[in-house]
N, C-alpha and C. Protein backbone atom coordinates (compact mmCIF):
# COMPACT_ATOMS: atom_id res chain seq x y z
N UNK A 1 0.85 -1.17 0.00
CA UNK A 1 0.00 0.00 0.00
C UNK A 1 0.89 1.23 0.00
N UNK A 2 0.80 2.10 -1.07
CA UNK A 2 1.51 3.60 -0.99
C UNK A 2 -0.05 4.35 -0.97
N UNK A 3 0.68 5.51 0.12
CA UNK A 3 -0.61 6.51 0.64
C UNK A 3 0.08 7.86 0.05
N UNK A 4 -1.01 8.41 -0.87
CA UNK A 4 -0.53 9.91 -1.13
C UNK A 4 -1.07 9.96 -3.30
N UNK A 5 -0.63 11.50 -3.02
CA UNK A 5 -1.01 11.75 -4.56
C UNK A 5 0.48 12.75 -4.77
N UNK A 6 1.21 12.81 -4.42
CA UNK A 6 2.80 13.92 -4.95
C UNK A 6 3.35 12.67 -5.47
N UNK A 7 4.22 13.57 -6.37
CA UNK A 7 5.45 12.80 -7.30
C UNK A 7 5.61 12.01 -6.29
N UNK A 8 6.39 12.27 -5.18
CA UNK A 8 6.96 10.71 -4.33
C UNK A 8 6.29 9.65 -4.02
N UNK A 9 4.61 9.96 -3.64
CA UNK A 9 4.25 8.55 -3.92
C UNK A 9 4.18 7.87 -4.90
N UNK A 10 3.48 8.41 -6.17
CA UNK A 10 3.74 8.23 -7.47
C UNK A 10 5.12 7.18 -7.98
N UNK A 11 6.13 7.84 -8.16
CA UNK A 11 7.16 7.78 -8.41
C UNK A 11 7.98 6.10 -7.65
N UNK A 12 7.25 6.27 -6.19
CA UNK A 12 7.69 4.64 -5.48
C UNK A 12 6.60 4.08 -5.65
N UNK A 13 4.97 3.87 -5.67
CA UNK A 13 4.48 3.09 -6.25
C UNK A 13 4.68 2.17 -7.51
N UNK A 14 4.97 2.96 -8.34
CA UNK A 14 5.85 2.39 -9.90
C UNK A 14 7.25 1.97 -9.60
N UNK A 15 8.02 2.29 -8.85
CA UNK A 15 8.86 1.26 -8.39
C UNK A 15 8.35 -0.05 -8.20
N UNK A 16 7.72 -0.18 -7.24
CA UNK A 16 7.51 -1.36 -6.66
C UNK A 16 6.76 -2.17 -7.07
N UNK A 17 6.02 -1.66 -7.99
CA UNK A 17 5.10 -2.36 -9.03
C UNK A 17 5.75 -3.75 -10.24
N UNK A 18 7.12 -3.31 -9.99
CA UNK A 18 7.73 -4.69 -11.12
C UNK A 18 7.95 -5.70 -10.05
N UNK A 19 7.72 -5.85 -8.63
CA UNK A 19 7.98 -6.96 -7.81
C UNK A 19 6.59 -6.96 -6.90
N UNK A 20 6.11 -6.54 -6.87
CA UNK A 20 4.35 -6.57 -5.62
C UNK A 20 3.41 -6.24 -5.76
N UNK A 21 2.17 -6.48 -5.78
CA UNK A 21 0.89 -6.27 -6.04
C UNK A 21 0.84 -4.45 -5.16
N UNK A 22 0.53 -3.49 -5.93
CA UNK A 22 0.48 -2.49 -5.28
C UNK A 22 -0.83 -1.66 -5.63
N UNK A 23 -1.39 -1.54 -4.11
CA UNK A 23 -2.46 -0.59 -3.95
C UNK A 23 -2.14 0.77 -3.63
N UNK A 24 -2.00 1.70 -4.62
CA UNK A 24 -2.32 3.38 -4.00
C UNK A 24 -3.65 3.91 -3.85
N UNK A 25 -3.38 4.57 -1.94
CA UNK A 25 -4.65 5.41 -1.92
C UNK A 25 -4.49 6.76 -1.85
N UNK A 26 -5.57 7.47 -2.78
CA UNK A 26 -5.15 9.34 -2.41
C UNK A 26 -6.58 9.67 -2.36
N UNK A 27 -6.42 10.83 -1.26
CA UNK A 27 -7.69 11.12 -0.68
C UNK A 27 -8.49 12.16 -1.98
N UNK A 28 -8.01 12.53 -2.87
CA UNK A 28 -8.76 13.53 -3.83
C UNK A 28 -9.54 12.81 -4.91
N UNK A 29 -9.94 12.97 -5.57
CA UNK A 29 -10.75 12.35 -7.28
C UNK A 29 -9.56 12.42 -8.08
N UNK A 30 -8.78 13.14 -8.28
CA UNK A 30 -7.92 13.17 -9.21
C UNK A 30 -6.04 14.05 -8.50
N UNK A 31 -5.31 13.13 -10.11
CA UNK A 31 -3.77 14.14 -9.25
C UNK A 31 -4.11 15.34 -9.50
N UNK A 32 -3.40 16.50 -8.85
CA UNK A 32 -3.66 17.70 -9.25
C UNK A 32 -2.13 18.10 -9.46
N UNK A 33 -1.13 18.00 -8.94
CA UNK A 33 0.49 18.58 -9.29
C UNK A 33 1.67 17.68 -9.38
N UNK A 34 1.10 16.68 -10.26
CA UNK A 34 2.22 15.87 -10.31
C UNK A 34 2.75 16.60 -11.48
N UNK A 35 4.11 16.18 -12.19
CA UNK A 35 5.12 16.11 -13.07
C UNK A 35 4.25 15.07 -14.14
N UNK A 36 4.21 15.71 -15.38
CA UNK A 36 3.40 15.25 -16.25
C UNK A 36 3.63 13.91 -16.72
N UNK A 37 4.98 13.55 -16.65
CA UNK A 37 5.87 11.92 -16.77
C UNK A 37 5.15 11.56 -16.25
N UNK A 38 4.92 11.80 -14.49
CA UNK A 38 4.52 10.91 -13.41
C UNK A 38 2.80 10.55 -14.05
N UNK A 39 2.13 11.55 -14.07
CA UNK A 39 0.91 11.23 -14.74
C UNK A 39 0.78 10.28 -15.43
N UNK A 40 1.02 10.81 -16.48
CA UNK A 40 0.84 9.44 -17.68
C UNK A 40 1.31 7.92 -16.80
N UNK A 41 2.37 7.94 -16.03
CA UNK A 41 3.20 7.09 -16.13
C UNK A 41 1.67 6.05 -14.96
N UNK A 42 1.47 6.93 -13.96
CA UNK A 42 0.14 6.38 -12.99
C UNK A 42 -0.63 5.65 -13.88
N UNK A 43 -1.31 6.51 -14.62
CA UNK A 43 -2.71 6.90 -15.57
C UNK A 43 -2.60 5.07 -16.54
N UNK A 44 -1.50 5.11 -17.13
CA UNK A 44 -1.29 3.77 -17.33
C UNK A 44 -1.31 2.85 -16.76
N UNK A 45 -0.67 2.70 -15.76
CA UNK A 45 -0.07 1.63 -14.81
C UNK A 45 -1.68 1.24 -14.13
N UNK A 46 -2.86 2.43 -13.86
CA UNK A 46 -4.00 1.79 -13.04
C UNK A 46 -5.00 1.12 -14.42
N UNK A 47 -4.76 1.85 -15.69
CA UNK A 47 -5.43 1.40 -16.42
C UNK A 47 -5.04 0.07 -17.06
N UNK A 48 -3.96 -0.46 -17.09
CA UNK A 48 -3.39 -1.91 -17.33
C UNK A 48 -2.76 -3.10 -16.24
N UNK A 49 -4.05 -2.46 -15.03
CA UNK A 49 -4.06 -3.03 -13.72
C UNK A 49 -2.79 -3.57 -13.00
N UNK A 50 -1.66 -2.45 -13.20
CA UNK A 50 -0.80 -3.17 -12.68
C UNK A 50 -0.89 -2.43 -11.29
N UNK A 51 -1.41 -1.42 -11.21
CA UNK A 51 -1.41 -0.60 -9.68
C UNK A 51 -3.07 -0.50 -9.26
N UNK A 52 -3.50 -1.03 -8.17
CA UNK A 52 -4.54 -0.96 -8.15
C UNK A 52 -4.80 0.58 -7.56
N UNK A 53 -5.45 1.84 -7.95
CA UNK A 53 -5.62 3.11 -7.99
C UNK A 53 -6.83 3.12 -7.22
N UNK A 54 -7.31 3.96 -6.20
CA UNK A 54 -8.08 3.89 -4.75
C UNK A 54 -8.32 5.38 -4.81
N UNK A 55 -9.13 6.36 -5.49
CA UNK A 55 -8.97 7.50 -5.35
C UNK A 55 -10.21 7.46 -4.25
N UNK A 56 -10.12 9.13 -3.82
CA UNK A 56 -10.55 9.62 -2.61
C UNK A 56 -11.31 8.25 -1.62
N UNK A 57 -10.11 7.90 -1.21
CA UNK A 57 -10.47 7.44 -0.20
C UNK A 57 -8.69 7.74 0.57
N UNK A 58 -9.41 7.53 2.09
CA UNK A 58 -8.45 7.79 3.17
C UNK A 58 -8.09 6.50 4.45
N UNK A 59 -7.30 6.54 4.35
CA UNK A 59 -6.63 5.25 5.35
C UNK A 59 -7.27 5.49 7.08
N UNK A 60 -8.25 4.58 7.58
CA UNK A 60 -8.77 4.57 8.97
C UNK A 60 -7.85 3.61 9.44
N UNK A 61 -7.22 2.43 9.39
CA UNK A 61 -6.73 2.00 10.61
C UNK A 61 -5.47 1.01 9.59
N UNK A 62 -4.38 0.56 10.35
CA UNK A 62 -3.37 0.06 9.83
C UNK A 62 -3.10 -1.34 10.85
N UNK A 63 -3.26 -2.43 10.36
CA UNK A 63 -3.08 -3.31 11.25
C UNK A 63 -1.59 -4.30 10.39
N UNK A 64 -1.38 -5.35 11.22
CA UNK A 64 -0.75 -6.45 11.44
C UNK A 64 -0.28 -6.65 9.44
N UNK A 65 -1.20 -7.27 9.63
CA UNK A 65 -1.57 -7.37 7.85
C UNK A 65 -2.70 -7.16 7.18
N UNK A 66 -3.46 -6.02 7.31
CA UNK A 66 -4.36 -5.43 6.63
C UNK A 66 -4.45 -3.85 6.67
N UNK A 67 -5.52 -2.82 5.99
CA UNK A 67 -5.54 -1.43 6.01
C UNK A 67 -6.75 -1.37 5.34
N UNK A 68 -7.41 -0.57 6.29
CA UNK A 68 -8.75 -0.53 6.23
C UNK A 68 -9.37 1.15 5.86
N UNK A 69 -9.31 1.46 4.52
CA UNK A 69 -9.77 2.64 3.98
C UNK A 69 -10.72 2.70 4.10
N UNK A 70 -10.96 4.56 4.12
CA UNK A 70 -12.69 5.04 4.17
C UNK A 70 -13.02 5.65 3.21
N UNK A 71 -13.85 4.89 2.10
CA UNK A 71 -14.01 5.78 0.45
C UNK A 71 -14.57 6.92 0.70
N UNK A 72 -15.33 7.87 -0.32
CA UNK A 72 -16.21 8.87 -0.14
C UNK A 72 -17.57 8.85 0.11
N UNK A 73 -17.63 7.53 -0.42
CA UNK A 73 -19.45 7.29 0.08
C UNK A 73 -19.59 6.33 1.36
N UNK A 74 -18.57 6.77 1.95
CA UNK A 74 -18.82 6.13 3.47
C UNK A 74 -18.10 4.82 3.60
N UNK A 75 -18.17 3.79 2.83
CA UNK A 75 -18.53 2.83 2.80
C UNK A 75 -16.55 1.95 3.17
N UNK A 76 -16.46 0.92 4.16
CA UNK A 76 -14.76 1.09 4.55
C UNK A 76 -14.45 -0.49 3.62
N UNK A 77 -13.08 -0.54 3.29
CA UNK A 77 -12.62 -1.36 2.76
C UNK A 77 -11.18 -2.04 3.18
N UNK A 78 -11.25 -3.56 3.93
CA UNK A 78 -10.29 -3.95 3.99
C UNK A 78 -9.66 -4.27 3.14
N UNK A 79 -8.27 -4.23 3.24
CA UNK A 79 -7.39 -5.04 2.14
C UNK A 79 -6.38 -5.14 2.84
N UNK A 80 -6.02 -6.70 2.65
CA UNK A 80 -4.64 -7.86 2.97
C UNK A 80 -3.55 -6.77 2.67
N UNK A 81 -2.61 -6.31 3.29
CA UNK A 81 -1.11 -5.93 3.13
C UNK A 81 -0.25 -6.24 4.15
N UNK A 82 0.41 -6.19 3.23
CA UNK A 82 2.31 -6.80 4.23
C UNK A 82 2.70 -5.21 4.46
N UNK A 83 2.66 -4.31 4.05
CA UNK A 83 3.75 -2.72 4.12
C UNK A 83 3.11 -1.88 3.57
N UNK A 84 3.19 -0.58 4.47
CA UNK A 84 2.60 0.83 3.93
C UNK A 84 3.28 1.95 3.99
N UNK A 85 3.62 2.24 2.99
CA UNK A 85 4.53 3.71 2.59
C UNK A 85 3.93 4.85 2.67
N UNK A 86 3.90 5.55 3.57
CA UNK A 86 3.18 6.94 3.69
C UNK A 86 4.08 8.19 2.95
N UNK A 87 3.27 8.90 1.65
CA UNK A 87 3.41 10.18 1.64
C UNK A 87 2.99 11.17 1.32
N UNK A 88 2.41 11.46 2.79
CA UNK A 88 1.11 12.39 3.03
C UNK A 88 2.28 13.67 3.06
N UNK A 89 1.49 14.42 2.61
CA UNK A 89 2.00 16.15 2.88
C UNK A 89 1.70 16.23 4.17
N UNK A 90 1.97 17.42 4.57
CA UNK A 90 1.38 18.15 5.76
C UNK A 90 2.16 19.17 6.36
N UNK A 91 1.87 19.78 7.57
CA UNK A 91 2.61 20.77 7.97
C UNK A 91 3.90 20.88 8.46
N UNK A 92 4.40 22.35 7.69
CA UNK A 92 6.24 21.67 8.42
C UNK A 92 6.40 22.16 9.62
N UNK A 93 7.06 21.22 10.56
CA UNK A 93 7.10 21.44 12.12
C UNK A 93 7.96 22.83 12.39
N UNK A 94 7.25 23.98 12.30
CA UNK A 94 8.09 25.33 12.25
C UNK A 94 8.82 25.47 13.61
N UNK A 95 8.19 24.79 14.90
CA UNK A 95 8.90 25.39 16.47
C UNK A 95 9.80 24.36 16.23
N UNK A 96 9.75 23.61 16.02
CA UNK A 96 10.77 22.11 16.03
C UNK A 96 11.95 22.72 15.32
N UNK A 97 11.95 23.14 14.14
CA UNK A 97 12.73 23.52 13.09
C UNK A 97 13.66 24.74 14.10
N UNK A 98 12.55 25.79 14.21
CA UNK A 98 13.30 27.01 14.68
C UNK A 98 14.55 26.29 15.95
N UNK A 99 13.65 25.43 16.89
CA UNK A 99 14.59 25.18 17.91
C UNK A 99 15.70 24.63 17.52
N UNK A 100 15.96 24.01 16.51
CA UNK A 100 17.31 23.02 15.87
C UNK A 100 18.11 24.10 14.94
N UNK A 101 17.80 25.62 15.25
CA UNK A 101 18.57 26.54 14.42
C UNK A 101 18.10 26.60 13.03
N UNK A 102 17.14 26.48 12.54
CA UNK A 102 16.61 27.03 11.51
C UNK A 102 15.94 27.52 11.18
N UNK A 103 16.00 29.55 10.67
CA UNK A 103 15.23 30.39 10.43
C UNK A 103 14.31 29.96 9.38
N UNK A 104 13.09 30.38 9.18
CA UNK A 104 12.22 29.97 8.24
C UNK A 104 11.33 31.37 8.45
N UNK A 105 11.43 31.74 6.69
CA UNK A 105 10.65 33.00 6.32
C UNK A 105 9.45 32.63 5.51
N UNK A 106 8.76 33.50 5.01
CA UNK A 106 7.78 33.19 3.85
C UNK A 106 8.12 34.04 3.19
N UNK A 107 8.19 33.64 1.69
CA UNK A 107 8.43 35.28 0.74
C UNK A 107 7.72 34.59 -0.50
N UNK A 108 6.89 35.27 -1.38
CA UNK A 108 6.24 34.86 -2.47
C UNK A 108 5.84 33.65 -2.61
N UNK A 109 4.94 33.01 -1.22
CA UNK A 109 4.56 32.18 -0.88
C UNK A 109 5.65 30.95 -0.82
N UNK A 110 6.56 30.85 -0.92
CA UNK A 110 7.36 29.81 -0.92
C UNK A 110 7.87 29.60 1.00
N UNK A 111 8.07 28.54 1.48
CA UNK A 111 8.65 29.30 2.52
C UNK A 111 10.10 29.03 2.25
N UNK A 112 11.09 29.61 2.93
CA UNK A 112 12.62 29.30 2.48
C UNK A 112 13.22 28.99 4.11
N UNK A 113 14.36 27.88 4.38
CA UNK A 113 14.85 27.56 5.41
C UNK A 113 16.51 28.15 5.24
N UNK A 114 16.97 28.45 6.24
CA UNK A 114 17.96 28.59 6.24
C UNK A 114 18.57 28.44 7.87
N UNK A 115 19.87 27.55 7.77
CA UNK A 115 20.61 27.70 9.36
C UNK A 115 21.04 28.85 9.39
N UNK A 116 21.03 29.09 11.12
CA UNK A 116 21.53 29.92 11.60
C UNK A 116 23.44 29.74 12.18
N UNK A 117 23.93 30.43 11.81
CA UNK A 117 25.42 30.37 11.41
C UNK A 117 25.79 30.66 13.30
């Protein structure tokens, strides 16, 4: 199981796809900013069933050997797995960061890190 919709999940799902049955789940209907390679490269791979593709649905519980998603119409789905690769976005730990010496600005929406010398 790879969790996520960015190039990096992308990108290791299709790895792993020439040796293991691989399920990706991403919580949206569709990619929205992948790298256009990566696209196509998905877009194929679910349509010639080599990746089984799980859109909007979201991961509720992670067990032993199974992972039990929650689609959009409610409705939850186990599935048998050995390993789950998470790569969820989310927020960058800014107090964590600052405390380990690294300033972090925002400028034209980007944010930029830099150590403190």
């Amino acid at each position: 199981m790879v969790v996520g919709g960015g190039d990096s999940a992308i990108e290791s799902a299709l790895l792993l796809v020439e040796n293991n049955e691989v399920t990706l789940s991403y919580r949206s209907e569709k990619f929205s900013r992948l790298k256009p390679k990566n696209s196509e490269n998905i877009n194929n791979a679910a349509k010639t069933n080599k990746i089984n593709l799980i859109l909007e649905s979201n991961v509720q519980l992670i067990r032993e050997n199974s992972v039990i998603l929650q689609l959009k119409s409610g409705e939850e789905l186990n599935l048998t797995n050995d390993l789950v690769y998470i790569f969820a976005g989310g927020e960058l730990p800014t107090q964590f960061l600052e405390k380990t010496g690294i300033q972090i600005s925002k400028r034209f929406n980007y944010t930029l890190l830099s150590h403190k010398k």
